[in-house]
C-alpha atoms as a PDB file:
ATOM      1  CA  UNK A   1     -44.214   6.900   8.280  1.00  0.00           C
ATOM      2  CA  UNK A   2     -40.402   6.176   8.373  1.00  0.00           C
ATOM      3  CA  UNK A   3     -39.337   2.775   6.730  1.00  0.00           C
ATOM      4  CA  UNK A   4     -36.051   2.914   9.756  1.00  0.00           C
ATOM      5  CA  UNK A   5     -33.874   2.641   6.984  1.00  0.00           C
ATOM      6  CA  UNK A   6     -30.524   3.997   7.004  1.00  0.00           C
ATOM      7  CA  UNK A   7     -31.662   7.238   4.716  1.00  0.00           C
ATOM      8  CA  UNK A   8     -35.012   7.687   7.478  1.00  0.00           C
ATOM      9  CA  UNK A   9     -32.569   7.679  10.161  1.00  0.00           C
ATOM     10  CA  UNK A  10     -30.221  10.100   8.467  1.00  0.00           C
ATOM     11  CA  UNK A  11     -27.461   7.772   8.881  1.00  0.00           C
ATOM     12  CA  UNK A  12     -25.760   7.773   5.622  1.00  0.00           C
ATOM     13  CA  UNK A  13     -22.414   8.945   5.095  1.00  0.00           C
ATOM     14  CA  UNK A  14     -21.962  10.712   1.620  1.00  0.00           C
ATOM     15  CA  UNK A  15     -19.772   9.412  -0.569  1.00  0.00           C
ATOM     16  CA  UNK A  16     -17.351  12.448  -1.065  1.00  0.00           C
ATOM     17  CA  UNK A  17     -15.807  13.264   1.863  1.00  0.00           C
ATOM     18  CA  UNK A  18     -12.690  14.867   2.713  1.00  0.00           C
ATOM     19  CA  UNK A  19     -10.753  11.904   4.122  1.00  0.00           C
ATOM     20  CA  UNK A  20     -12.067  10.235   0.198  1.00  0.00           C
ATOM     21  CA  UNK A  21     -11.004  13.578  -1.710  1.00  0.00           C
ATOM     22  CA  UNK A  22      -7.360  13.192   0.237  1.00  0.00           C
ATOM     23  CA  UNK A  23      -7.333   9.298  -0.522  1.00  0.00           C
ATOM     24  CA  UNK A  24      -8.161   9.904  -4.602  1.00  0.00           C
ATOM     25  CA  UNK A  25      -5.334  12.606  -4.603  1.00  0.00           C
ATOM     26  CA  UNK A  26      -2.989  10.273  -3.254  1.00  0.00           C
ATOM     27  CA  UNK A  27      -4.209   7.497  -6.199  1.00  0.00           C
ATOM     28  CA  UNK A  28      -3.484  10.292  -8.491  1.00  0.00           C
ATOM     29  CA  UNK A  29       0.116  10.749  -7.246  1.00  0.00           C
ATOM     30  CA  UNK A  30       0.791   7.515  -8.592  1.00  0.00           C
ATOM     31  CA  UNK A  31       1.164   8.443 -11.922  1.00  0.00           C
ATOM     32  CA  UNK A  32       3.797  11.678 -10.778  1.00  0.00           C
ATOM     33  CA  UNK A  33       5.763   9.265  -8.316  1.00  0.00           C
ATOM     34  CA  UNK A  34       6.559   6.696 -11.449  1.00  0.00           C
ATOM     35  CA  UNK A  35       7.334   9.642 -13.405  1.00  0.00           C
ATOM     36  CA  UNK A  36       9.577  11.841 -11.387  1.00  0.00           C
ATOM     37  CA  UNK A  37      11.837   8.275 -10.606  1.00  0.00           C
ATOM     38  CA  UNK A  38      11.811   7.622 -14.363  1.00  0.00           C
ATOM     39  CA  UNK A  39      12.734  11.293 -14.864  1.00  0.00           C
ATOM     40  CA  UNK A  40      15.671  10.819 -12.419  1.00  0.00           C
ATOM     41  CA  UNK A  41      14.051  13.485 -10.217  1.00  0.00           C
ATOM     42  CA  UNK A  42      14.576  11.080  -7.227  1.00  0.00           C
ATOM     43  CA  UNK A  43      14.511  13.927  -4.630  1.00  0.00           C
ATOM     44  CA  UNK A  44      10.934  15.147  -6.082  1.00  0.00           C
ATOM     45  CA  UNK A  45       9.900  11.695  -5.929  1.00  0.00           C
ATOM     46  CA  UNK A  46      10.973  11.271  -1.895  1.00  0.00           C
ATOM     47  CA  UNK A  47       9.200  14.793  -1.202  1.00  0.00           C
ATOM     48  CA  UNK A  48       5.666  13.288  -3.221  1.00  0.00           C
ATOM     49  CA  UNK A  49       6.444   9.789  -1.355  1.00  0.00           C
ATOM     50  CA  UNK A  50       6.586  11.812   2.191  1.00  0.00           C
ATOM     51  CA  UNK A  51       3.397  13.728   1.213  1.00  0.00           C
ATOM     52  CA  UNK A  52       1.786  10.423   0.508  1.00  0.00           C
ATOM     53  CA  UNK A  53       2.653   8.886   3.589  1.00  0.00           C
ATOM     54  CA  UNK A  54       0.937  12.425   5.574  1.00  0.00           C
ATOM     55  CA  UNK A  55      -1.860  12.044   3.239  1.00  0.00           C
ATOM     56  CA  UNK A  56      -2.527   8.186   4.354  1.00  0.00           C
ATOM     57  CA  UNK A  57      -2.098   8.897   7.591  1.00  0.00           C
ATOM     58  CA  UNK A  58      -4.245  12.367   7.781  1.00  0.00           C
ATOM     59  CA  UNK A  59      -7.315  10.523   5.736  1.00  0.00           C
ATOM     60  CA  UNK A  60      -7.004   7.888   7.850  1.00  0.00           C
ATOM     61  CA  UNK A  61      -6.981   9.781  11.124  1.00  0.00           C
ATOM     62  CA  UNK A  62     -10.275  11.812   9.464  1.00  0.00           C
ATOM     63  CA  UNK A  63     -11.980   8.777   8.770  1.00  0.00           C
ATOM     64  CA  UNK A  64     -12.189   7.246  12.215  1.00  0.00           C
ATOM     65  CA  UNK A  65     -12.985  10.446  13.676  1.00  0.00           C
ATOM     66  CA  UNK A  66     -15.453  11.884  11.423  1.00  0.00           C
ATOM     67  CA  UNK A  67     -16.830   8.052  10.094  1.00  0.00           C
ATOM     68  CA  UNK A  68     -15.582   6.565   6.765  1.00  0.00           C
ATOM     69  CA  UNK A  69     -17.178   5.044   4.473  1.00  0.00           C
ATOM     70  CA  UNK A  70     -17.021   1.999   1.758  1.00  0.00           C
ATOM     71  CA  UNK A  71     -15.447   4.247  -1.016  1.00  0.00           C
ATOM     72  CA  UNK A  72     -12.879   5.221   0.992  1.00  0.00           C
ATOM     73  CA  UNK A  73     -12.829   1.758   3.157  1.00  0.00           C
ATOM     74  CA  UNK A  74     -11.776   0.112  -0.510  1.00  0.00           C
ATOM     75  CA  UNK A  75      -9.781   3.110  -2.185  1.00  0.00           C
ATOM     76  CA  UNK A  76      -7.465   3.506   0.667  1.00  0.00           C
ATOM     77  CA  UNK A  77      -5.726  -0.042   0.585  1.00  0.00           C
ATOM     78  CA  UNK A  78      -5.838   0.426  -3.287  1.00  0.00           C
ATOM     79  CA  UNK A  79      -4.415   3.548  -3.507  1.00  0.00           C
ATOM     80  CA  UNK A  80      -1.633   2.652  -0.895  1.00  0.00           C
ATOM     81  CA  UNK A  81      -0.673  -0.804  -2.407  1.00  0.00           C
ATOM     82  CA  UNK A  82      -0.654   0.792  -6.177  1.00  0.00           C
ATOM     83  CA  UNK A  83       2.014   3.377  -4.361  1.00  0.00           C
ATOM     84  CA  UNK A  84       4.244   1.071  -3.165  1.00  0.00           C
ATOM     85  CA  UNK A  85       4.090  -1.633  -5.915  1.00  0.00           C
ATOM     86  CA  UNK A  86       4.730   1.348  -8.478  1.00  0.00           C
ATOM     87  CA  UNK A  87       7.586   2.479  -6.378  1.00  0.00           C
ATOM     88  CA  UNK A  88       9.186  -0.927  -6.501  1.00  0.00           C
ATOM     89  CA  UNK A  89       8.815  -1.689 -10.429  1.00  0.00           C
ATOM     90  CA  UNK A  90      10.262   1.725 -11.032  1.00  0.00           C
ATOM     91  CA  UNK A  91      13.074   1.688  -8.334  1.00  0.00           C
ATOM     92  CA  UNK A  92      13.687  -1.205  -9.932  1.00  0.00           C
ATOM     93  CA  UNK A  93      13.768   0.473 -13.544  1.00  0.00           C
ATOM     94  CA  UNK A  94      16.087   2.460 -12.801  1.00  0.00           C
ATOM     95  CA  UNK A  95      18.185   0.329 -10.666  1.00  0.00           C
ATOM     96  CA  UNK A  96      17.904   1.573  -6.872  1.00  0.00           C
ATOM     97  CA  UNK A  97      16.577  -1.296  -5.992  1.00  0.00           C
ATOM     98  CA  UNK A  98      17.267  -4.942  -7.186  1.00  0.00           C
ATOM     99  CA  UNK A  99      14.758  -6.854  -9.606  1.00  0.00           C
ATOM    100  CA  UNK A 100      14.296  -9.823  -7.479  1.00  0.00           C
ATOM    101  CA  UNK A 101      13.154  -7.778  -4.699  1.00  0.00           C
ATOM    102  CA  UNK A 102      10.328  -6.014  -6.907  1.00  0.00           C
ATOM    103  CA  UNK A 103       9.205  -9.220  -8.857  1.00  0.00           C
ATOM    104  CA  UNK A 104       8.881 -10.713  -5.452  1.00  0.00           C
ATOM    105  CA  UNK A 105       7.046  -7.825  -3.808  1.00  0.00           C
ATOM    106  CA  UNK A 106       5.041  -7.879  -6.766  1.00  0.00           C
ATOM    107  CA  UNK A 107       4.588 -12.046  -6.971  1.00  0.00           C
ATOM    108  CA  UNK A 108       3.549 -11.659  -3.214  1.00  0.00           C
ATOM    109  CA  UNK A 109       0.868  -9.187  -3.492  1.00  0.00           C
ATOM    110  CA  UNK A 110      -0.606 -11.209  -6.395  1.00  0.00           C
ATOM    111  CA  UNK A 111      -0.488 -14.351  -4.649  1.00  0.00           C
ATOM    112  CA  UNK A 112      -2.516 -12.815  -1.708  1.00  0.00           C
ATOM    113  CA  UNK A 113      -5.164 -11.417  -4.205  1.00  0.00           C
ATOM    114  CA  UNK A 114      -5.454 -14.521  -6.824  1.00  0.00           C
ATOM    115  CA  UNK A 115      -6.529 -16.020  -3.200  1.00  0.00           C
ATOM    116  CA  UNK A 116      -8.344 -13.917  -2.385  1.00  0.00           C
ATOM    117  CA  UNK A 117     -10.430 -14.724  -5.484  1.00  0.00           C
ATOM    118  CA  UNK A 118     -10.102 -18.558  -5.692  1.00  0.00           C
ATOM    119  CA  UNK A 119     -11.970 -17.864  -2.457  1.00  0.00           C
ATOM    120  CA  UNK A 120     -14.987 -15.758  -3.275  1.00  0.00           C
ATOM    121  CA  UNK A 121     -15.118 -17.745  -6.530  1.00  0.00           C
ATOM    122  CA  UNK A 122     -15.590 -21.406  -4.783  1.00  0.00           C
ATOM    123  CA  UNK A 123     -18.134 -19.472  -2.194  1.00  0.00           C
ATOM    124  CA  UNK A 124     -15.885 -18.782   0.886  1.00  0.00           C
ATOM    125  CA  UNK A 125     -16.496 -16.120   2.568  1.00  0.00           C
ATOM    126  CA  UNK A 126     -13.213 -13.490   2.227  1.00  0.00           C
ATOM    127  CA  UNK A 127     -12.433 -11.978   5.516  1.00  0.00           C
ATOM    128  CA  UNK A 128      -9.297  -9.755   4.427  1.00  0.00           C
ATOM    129  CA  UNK A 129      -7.312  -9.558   7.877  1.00  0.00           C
ATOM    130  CA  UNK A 130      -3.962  -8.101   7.774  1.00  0.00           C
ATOM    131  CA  UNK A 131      -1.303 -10.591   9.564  1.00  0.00           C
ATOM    132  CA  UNK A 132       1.106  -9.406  12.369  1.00  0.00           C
ATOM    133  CA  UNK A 133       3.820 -10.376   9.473  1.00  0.00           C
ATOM    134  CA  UNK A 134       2.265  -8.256   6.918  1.00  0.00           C
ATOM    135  CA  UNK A 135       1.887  -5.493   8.971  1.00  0.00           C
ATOM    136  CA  UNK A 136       5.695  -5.252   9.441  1.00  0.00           C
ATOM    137  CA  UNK A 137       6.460  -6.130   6.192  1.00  0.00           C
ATOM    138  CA  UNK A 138       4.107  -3.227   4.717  1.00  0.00           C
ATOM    139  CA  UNK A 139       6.420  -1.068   7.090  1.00  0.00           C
ATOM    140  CA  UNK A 140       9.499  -2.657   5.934  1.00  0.00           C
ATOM    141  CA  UNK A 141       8.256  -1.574   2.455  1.00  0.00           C
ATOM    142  CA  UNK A 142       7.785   1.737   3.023  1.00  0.00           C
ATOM    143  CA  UNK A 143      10.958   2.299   5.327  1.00  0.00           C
ATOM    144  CA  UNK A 144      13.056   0.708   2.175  1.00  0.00           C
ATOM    145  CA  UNK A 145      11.239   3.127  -0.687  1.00  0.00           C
ATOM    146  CA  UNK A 146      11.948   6.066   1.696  1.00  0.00           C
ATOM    147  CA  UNK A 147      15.399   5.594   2.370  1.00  0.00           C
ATOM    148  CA  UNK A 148      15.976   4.606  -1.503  1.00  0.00           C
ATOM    149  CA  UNK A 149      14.648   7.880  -2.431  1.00  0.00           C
ATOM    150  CA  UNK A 150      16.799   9.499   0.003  1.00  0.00           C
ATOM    151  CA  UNK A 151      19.595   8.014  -0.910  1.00  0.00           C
ATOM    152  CA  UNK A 152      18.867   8.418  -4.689  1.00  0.00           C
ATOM    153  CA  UNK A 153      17.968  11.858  -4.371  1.00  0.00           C
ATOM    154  CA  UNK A 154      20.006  13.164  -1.673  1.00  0.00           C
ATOM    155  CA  UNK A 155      23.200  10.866  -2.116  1.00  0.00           C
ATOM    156  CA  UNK A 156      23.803  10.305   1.960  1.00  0.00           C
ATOM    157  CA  UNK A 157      26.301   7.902   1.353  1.00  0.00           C
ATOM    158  CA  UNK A 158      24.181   4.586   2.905  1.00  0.00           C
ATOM    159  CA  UNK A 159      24.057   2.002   0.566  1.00  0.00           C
ATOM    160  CA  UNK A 160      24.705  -0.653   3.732  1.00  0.00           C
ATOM    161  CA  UNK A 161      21.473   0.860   4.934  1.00  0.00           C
ATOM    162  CA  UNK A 162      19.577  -0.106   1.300  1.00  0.00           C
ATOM    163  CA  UNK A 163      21.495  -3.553   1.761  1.00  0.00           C
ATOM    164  CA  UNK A 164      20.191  -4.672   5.174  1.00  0.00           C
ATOM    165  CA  UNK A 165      16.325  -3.005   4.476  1.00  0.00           C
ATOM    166  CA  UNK A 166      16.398  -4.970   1.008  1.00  0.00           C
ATOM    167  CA  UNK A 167      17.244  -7.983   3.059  1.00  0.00           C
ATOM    168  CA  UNK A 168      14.450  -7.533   5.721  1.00  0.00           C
ATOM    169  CA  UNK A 169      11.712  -6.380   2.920  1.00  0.00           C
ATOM    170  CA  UNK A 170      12.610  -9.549   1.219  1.00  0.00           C
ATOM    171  CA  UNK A 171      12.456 -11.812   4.324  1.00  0.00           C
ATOM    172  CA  UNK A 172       8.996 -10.176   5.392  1.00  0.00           C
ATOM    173  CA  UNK A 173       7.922 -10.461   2.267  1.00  0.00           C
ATOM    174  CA  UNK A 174       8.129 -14.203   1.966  1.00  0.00           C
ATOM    175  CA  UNK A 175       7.181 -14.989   5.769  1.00  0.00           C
ATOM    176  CA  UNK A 176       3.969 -12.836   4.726  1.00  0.00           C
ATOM    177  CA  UNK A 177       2.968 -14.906   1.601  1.00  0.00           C
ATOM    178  CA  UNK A 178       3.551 -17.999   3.459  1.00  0.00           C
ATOM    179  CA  UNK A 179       1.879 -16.844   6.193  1.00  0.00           C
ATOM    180  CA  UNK A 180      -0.873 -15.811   3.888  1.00  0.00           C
ATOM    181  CA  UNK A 181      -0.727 -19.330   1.989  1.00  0.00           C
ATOM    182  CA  UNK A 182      -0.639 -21.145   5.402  1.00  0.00           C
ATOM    183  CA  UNK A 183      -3.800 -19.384   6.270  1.00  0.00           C
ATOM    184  CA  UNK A 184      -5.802 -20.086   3.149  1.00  0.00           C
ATOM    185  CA  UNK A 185      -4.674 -23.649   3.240  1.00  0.00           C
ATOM    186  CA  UNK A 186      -5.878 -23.908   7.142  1.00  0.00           C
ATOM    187  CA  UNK A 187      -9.348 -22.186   6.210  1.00  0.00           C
ATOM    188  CA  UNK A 188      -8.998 -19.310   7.943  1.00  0.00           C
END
């Protein structure tokens, strides 16, 4: 007689799917995005950045349509924050985009997770739901890698464009972490 567990009901979604295979490629990219910007191959690197960006929006399109699953519920938010972050500590290598900007990206992100923890370690539960604030800033992020690869690469003569998006990335970045603090501290 069937138990009515998930297997019985043949409700289980497998754990390779397409929208997963498409999500691990674009983890994989990592590596090639940090390389072609160290290799000065800027213009590669906006091309693989692009394809990234299709990628995250094509696996997530699949998922909702077809059903996700954990694995890809957990590697998509990995594999797109490891993107960016990578982008900014090697834009920042090489000097397309300023230090501060990265090391605050970067100080922001690991703010947000080292709460994250302090949580789940004193027995909270973690409910990880993205802010209005870091919603923009994530697209503040990406609109700021894109056009400093297409300026890098392409030389289209807007460096007042890089100016005001550094700006913005760096004010969304801190309204984000305090939001994010703010939130902890209230409980929420």
């Amino acid at each position: 007689m069937p138990d009515g567990s998930p297997a019985e009901r043949g409700t289980t979604k497998p754990l390779v799917n397409l929208a997963n295979i498409i999500t691990f490629g674009r983890l994989c990219a990592v590596p090639l995005a940090f390389w072609l910007v160290l290799a000065h191959r800027i213009d590669d690197a906006f091309f693989l950045f692009m394809a990234a960006g299709l990628s995250d929006a094509l696996d997530g399109w699949m998922a909702r349509r077809y059903g996700g699953n954990a694995v890809g519920a957990l590697m998509d938010p990995v594999a797109d924050k490891a993107l960016l972050v990578t982008m900014y500590i090697t834009l920042a290598t090489v000097s397309t985009l300023p230090d501060w900007l990265a090391i605050l990206v970067v100080f922001r992100d690991l703010l947000i997770v080292g709460g994250v923890v302090v949580k789940a370690v004193l027995g909270h539960p973690v409910a990880i739901r993205p802010l209005y604030i870091s919603k923009l800033n994530t697209v503040m992020q990406i609109v700021l890698i894109g056009v400093s690869l297409l300026q890098g690469g392409f030389n289209l003569g807007i460096p007042w464009l890089l100016e005001i998006l550094t700006w913005c990335v760096a004010v969304t970045t801190m309204a984000s972490g305090a939001a994010y603090v703010w939130s902890v501290a209230r409980g929420n």
